[in-house]
Protein backbone atom coordinates (compact mmCIF):
# COMPACT_ATOMS: atom_id res chain seq x y z
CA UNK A 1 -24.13 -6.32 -3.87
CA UNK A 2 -25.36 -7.24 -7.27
CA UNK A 3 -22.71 -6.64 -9.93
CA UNK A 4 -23.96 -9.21 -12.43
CA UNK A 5 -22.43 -9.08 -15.93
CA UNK A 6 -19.94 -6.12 -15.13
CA UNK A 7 -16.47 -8.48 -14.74
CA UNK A 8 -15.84 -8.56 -18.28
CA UNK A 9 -12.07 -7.50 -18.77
CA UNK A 10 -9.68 -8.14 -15.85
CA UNK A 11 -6.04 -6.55 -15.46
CA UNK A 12 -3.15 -8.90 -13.76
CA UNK A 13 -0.64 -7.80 -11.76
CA UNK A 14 1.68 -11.22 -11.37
CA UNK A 15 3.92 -11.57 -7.82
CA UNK A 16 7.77 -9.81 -8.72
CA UNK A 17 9.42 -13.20 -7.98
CA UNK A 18 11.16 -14.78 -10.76
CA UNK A 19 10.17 -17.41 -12.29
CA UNK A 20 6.39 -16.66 -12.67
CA UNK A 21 4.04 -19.13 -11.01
CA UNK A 22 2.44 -21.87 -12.98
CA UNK A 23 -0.67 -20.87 -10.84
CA UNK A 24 -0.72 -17.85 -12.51
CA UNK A 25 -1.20 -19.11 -16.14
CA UNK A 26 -4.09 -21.61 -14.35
CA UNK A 27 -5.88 -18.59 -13.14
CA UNK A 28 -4.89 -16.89 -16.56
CA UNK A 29 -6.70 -20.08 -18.52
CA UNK A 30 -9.17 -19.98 -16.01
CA UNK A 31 -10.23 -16.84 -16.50
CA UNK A 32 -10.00 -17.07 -20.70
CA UNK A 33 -12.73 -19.91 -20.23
CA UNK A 34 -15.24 -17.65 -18.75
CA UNK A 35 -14.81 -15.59 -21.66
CA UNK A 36 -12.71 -12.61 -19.10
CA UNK A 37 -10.69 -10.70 -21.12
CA UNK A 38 -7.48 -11.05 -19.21
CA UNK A 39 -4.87 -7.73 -20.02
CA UNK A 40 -0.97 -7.15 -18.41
CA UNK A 41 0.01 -3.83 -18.22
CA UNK A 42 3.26 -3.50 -20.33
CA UNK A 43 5.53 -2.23 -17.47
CA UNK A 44 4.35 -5.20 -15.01
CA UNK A 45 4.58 -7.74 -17.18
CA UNK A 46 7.06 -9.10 -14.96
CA UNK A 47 8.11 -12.17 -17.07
CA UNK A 48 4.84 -13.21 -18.20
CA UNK A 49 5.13 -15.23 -21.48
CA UNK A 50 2.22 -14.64 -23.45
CA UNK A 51 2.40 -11.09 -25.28
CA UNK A 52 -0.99 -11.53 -26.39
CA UNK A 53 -2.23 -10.22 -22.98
CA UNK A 54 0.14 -7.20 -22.90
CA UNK A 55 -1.63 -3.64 -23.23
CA UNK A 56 -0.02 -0.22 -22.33
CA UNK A 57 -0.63 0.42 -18.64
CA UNK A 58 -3.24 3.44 -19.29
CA UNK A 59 -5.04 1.41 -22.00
CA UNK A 60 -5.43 -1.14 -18.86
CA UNK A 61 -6.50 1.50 -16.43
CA UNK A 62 -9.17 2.41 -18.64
CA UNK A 63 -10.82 -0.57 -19.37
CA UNK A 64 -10.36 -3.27 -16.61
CA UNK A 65 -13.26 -4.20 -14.35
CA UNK A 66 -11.13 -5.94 -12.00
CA UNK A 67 -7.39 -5.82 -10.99
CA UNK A 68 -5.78 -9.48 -9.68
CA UNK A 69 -3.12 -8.78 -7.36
CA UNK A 70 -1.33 -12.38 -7.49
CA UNK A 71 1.32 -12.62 -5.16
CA UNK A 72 2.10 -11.56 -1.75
CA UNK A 73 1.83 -7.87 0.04
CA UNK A 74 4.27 -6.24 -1.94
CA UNK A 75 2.46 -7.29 -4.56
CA UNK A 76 -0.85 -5.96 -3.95
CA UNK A 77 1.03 -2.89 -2.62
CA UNK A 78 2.26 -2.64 -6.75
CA UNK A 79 -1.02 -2.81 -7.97
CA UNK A 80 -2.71 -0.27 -5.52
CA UNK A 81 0.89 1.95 -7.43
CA UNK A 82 -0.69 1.11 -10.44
CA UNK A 83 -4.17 2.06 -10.07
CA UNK A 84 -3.86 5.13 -8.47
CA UNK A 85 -6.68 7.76 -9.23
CA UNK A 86 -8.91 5.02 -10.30
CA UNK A 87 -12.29 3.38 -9.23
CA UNK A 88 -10.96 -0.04 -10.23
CA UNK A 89 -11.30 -2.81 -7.49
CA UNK A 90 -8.49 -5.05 -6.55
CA UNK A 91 -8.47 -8.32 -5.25
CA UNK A 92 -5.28 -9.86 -3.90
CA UNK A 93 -4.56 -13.64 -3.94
CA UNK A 94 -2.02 -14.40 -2.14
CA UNK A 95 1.07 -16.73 -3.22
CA UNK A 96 3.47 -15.42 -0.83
CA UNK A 97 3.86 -15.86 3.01
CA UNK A 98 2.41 -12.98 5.43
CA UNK A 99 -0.55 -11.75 3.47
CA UNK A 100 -2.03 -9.57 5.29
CA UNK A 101 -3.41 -7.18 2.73
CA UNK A 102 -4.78 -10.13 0.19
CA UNK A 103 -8.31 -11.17 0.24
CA UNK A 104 -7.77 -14.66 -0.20
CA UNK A 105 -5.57 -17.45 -0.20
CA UNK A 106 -4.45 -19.76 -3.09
CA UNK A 107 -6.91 -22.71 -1.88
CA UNK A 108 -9.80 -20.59 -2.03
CA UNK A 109 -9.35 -18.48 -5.60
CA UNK A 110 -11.26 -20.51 -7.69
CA UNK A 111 -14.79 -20.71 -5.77
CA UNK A 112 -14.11 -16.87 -4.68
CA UNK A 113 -13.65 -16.14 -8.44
CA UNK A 114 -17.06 -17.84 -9.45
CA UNK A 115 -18.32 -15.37 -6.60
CA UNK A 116 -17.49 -12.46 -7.87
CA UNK A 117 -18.43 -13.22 -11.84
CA UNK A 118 -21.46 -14.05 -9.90
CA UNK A 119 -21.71 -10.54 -8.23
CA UNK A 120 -21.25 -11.62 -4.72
CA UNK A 121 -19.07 -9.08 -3.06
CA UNK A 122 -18.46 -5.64 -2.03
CA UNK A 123 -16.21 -2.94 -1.82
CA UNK A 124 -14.43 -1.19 1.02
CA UNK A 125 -12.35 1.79 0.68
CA UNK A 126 -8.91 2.34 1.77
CA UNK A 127 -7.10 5.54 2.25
CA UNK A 128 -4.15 6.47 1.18
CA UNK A 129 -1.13 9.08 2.15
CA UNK A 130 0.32 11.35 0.05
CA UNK A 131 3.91 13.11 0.56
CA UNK A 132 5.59 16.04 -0.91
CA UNK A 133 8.79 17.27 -0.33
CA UNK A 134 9.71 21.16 -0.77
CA UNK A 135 13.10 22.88 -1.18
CA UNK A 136 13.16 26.27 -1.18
CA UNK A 137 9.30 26.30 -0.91
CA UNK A 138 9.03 24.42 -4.73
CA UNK A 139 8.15 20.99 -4.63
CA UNK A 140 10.83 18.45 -5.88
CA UNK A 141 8.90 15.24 -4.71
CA UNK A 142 5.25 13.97 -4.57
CA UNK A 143 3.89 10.44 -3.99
CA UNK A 144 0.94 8.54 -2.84
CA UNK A 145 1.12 4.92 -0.82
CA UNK A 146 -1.40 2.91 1.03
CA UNK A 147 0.95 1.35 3.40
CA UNK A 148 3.17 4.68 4.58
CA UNK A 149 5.60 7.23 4.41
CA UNK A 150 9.04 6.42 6.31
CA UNK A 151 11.61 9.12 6.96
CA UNK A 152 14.95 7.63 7.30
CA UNK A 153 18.37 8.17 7.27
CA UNK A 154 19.50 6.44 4.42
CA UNK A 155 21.40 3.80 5.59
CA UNK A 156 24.98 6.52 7.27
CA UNK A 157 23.85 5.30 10.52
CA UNK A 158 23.64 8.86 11.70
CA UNK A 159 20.79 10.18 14.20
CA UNK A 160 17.99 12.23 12.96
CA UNK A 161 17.00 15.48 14.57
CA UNK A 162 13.59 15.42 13.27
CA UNK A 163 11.31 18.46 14.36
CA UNK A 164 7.21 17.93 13.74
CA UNK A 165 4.68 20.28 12.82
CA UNK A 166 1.05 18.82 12.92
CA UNK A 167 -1.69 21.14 11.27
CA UNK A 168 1.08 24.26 11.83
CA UNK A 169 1.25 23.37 15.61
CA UNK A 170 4.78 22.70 16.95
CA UNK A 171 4.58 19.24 18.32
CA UNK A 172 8.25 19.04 19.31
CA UNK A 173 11.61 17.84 18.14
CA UNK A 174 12.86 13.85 18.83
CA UNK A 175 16.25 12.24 17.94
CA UNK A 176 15.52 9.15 16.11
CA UNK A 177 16.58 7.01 13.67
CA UNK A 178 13.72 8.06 11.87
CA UNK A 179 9.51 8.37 11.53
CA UNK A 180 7.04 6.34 10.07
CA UNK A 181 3.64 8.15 9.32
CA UNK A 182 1.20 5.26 8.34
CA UNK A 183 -2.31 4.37 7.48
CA UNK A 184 -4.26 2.35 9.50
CA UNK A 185 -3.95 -0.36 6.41
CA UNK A 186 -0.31 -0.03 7.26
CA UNK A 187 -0.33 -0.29 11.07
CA UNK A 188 0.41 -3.79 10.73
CA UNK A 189 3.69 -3.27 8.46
CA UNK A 190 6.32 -1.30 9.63
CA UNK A 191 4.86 0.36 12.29
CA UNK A 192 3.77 -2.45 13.73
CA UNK A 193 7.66 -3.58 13.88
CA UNK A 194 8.69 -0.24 15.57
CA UNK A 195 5.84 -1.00 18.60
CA UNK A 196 2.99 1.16 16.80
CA UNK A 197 -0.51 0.28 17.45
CA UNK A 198 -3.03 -1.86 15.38
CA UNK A 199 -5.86 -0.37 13.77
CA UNK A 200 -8.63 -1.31 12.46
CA UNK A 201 -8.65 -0.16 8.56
CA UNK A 202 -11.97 1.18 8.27
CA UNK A 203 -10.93 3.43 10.83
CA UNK A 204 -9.68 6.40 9.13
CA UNK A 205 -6.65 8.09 11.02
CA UNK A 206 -3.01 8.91 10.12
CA UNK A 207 -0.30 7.02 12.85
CA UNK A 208 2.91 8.93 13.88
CA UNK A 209 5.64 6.27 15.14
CA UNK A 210 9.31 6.78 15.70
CA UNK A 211 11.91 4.59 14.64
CA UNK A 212 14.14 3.60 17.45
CA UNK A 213 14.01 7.30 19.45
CA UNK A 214 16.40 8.12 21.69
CA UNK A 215 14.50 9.85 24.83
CA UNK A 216 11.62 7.49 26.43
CA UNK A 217 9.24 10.15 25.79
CA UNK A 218 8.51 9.75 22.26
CA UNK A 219 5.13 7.62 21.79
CA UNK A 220 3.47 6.80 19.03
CA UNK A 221 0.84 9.53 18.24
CA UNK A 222 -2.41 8.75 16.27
CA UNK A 223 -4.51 11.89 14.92
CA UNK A 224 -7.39 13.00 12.17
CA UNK A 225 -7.38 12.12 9.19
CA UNK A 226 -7.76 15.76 8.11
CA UNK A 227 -4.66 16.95 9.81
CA UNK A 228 -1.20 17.42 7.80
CA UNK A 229 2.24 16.26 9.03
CA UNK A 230 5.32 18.49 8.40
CA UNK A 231 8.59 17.24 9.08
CA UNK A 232 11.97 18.94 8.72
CA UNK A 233 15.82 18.11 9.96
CA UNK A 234 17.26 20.47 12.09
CA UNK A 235 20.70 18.51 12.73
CA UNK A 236 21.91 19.50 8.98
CA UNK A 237 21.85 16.07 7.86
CA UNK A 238 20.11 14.59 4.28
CA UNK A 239 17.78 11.92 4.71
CA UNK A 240 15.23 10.02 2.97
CA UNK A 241 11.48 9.26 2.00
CA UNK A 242 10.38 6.27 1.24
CA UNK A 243 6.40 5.32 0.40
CA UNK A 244 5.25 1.93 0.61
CA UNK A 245 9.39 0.39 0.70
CA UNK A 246 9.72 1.54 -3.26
CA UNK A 247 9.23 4.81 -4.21
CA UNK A 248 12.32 6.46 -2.69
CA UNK A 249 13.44 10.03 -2.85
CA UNK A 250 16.89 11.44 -1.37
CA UNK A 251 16.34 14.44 0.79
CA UNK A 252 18.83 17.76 1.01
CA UNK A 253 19.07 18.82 4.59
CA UNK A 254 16.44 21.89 4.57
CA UNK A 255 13.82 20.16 2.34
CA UNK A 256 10.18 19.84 3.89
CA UNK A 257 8.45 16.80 3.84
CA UNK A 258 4.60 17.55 3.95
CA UNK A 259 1.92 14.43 4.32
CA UNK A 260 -1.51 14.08 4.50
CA UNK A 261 -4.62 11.70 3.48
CA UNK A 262 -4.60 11.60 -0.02
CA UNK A 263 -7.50 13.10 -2.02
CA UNK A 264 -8.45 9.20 -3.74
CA UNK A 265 -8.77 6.29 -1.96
CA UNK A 266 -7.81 2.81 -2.73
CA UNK A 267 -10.83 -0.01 -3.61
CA UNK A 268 -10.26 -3.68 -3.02
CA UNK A 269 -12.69 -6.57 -3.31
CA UNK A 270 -14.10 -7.83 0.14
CA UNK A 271 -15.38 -10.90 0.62
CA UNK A 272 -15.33 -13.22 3.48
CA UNK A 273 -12.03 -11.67 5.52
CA UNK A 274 -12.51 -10.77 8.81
CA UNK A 275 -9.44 -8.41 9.92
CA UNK A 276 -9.42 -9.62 13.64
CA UNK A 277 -9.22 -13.38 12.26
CA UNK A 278 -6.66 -12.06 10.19
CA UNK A 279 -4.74 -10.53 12.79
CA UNK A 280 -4.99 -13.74 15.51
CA UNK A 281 -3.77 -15.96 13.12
CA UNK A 282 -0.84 -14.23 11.43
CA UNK A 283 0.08 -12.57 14.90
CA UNK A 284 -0.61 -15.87 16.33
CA UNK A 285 -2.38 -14.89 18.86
CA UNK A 286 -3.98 -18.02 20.48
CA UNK A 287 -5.75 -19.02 23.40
């Protein structure tokens, strides 16, 4: 794809560990070099010491060409947060360990930088999930994640009795300590850890996966992308939802929790990552 000249102002979003980086400030002076206007939103600063490069976080929105994720998953998952509703791309380095959702890793920034000034990429779409929560048919609660929605307990240890509704069809009622609806982005996050399935993430589907159930008939259930999720407690207990591990929201023990594909999607920077390389070597899946 030829994007030549359009990289002009890029927005970081540094890793949420403590003390920042020095790589950081190297891709920072990097960048600066180039002539890249280099902007930090205000309220993900995050430690960074140079207030030069501090703008309000809409200011950013609006002008970036690029977003740098630069840390691990959690903290690409912050800057997908942050540029919600927007065309932006994002392109995660990764500093941490896992790294899964990142691009590319921190031996390989610098020539996969000069790509993309260079216009040598593309972009692929993610979707996203959004979840609302009702009480008393008024919503109290709405969110959007690229990872998933997780319906918990809340840490009391007590058994869910959670009943699902998908696209207003009764689907049944399972005692578990909880569900995690994901995208296929997410199917290797949590719902890989609870024994959901792998997906690839152009495939566009919404995963259904119980945490630890207690009947052997619960399975995890993949549908369209189109179809909405409604889950409620019938046990008279309060619960939890939690999108992407951050944004959390205490339930009352007759809300509704309604989820669905979310109306934007999510743009990253794609390269030279191949998602089945990805998975064999993180999974560590040789032979």
């Amino acid at each position: 794809m030829n994007r030549n000249n359009i990289i002009k102002k890029v927005a970081i979003i540094p890793t949420m560990k403590i003390p920042i980086e020095e790589e950081i400030y190297r891709i920072i002076r990097w960048l600066e070099n180039r002539m890249i206007k280099v902007m930090i939103p205000e309220e993900l600063r995050n430690g960074v010491e140079r207030p030069d490069l501090i703008c309000a976080g809409d200011c950013v929105r609006e002008e970036a060409d690029l977003i740098l994720s630069l840390g691990g998953d959690g903290t690409l998952l912050n800057a997908t947060r942050f540029a919600l509703g927007t065309n932006v791309p994002i392109l995660g380095i990764n500093l941490g360990y896992l790294g899964f959702l990142t691009e590319i890793s921190l031996n390989e920034w610098e020539t996969s930088m000069e790509r993309i000034l260079s216009g040598n990429f593309s972009i692929r779409k993610r979707m996203l999930l959004e979840a609302r929560v009702l009480r008393s048919n008024t919503e109290v609660f709405k969110g959007a994640g690229l990872n998933d929605v997780v319906i918990h307990h809340g840490g009391n240890m007590r058994i869910l009795q959670l009943c699902l509704h998908i696209h207003g069809e009764n689907v049944g009622m399972h005692s578990a300590d909880g569900l995690i609806v994901s995208t296929p982005t997410g199917s290797t996050a949590y719902s890989m850890s609870a024994g959901g399935p792998i997906v690839q993430p152009r495939v566009e589907c919404i995963i259904l996966n119980y945490i630890c159930p207690h009947t052997l008939s619960a399975r995890p259930l993949v549908i369209a992308p189109d179809e909405e999720v409604s889950v409620s407690e019938r046990s008279g207990r309060s619960f939890v939802v939690c999108i992407d591990g951050h944004n959390f929201f205490p339930c009352e023990k007759d809300d509704l929790v309604v989820i669905k594909k979310y109306s934007h999607y999510a743009h990253f920077v794609h390269l030279d990552k191949n998602f089945y390389r990805t998975v064999r070597e993180k999974l560590k899946w040789f032979g």
